[in-house]
PDB file of N, CA and C in Angstrom:
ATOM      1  N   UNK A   1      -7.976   9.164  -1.101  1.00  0.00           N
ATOM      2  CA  UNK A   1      -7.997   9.168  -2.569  1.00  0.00           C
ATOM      3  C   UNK A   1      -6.970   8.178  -3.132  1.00  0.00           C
ATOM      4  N   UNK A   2      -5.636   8.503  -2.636  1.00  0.00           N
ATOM      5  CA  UNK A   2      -5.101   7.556  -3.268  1.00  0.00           C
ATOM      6  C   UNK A   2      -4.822   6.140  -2.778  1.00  0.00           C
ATOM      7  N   UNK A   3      -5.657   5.934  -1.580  1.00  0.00           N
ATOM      8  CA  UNK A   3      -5.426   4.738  -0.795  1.00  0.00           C
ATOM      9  C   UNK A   3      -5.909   3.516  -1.948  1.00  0.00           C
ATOM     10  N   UNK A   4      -7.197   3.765  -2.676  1.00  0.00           N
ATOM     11  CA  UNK A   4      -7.408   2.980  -3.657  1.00  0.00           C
ATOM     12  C   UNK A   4      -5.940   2.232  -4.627  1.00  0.00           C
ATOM     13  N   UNK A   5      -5.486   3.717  -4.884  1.00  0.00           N
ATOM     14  CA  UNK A   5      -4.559   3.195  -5.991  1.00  0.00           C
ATOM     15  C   UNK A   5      -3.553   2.214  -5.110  1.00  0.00           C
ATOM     16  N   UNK A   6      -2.970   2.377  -4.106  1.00  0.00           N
ATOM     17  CA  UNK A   6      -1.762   1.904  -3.542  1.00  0.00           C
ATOM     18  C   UNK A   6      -2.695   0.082  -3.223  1.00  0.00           C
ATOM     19  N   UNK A   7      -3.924   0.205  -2.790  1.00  0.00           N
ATOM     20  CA  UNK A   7      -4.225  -0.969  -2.390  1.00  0.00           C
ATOM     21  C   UNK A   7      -4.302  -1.575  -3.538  1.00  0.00           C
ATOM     22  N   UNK A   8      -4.805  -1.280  -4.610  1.00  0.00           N
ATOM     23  CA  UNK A   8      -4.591  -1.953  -6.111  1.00  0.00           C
ATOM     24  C   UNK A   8      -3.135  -1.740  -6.635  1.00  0.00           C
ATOM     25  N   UNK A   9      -2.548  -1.513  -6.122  1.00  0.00           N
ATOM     26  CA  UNK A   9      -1.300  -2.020  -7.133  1.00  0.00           C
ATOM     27  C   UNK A   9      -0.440  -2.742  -6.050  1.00  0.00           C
ATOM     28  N   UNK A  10      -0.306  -2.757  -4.636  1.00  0.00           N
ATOM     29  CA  UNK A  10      -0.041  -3.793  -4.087  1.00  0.00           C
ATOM     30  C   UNK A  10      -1.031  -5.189  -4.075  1.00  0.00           C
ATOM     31  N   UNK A  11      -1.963  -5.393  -4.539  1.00  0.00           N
ATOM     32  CA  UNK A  11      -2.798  -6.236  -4.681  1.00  0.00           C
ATOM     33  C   UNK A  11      -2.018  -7.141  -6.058  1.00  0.00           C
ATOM     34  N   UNK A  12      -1.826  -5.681  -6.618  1.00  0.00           N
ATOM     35  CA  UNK A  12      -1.091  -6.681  -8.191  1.00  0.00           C
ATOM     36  C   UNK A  12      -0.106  -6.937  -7.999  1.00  0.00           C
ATOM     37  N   UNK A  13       0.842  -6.591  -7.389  1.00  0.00           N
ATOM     38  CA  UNK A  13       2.347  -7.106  -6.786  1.00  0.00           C
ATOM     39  C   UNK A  13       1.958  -8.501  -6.141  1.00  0.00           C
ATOM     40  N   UNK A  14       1.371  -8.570  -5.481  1.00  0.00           N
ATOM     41  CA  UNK A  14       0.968 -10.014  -4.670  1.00  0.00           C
ATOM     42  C   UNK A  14       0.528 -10.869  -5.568  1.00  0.00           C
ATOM     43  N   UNK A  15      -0.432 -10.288  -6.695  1.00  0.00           N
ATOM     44  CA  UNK A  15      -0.781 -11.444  -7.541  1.00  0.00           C
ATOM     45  C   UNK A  15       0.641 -11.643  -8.599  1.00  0.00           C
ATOM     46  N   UNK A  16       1.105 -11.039  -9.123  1.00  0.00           N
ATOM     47  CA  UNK A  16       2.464 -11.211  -9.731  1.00  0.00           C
ATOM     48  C   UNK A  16       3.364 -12.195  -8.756  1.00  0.00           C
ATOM     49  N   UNK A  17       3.570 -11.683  -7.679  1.00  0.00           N
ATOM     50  CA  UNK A  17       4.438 -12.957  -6.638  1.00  0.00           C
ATOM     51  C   UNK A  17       3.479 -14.367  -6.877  1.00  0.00           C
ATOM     52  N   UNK A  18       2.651 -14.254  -6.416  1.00  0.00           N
ATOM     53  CA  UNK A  18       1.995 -15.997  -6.702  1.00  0.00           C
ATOM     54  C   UNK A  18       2.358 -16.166  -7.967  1.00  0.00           C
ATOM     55  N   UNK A  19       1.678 -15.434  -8.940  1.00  0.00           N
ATOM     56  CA  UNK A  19       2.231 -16.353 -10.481  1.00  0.00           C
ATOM     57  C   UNK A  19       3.380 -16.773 -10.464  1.00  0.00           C
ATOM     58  N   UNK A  20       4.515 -15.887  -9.902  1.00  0.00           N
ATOM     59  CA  UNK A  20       5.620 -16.364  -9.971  1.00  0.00           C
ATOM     60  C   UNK A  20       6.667 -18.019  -9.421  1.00  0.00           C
ATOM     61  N   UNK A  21       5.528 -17.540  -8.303  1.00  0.00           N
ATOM     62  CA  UNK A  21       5.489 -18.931  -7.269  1.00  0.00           C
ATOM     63  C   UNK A  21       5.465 -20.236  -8.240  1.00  0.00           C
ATOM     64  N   UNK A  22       4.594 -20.024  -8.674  1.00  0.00           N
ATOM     65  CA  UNK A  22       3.727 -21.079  -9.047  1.00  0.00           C
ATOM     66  C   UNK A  22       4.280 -21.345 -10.024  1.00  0.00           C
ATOM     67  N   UNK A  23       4.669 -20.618 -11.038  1.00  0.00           N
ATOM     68  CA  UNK A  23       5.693 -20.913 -12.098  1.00  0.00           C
ATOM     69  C   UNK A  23       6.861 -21.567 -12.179  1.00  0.00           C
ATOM     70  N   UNK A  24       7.315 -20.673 -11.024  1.00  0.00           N
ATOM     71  CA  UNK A  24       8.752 -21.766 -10.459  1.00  0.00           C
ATOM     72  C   UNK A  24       9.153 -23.181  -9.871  1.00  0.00           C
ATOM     73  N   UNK A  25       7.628 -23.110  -9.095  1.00  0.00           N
ATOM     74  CA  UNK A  25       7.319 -24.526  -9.094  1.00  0.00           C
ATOM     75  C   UNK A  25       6.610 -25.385  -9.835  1.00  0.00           C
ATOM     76  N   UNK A  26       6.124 -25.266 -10.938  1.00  0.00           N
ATOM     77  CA  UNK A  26       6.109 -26.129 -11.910  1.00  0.00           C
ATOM     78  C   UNK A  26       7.105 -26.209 -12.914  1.00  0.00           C
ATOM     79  N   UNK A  27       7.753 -25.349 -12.918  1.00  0.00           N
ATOM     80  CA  UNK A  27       9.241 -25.503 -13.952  1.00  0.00           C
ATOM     81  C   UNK A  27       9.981 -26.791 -12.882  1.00  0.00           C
ATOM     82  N   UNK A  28      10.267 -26.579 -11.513  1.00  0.00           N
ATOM     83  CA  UNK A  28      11.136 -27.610 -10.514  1.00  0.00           C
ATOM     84  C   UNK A  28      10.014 -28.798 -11.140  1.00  0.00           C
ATOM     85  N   UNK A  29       9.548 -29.029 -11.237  1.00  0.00           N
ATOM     86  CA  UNK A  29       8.908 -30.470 -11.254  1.00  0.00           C
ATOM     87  C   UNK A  29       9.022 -31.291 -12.224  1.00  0.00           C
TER      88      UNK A  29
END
């Protein structure tokens, strides 16, 4: 039951890390 929830909100943690990524490296540039 709650395996759903945990796989969706680590899913959104991971997508939050890339944005972040990606942010930071276009601010360095």
């Amino acid at each position: 039951m709650s395996t759903d929830l945990f796989l969706g909100g680590l899913a959104s943690l991971i997508l939050a890390a890339i944005v972040i990524a990606v942010l930071t490296t276009n601010k360095r540039e």
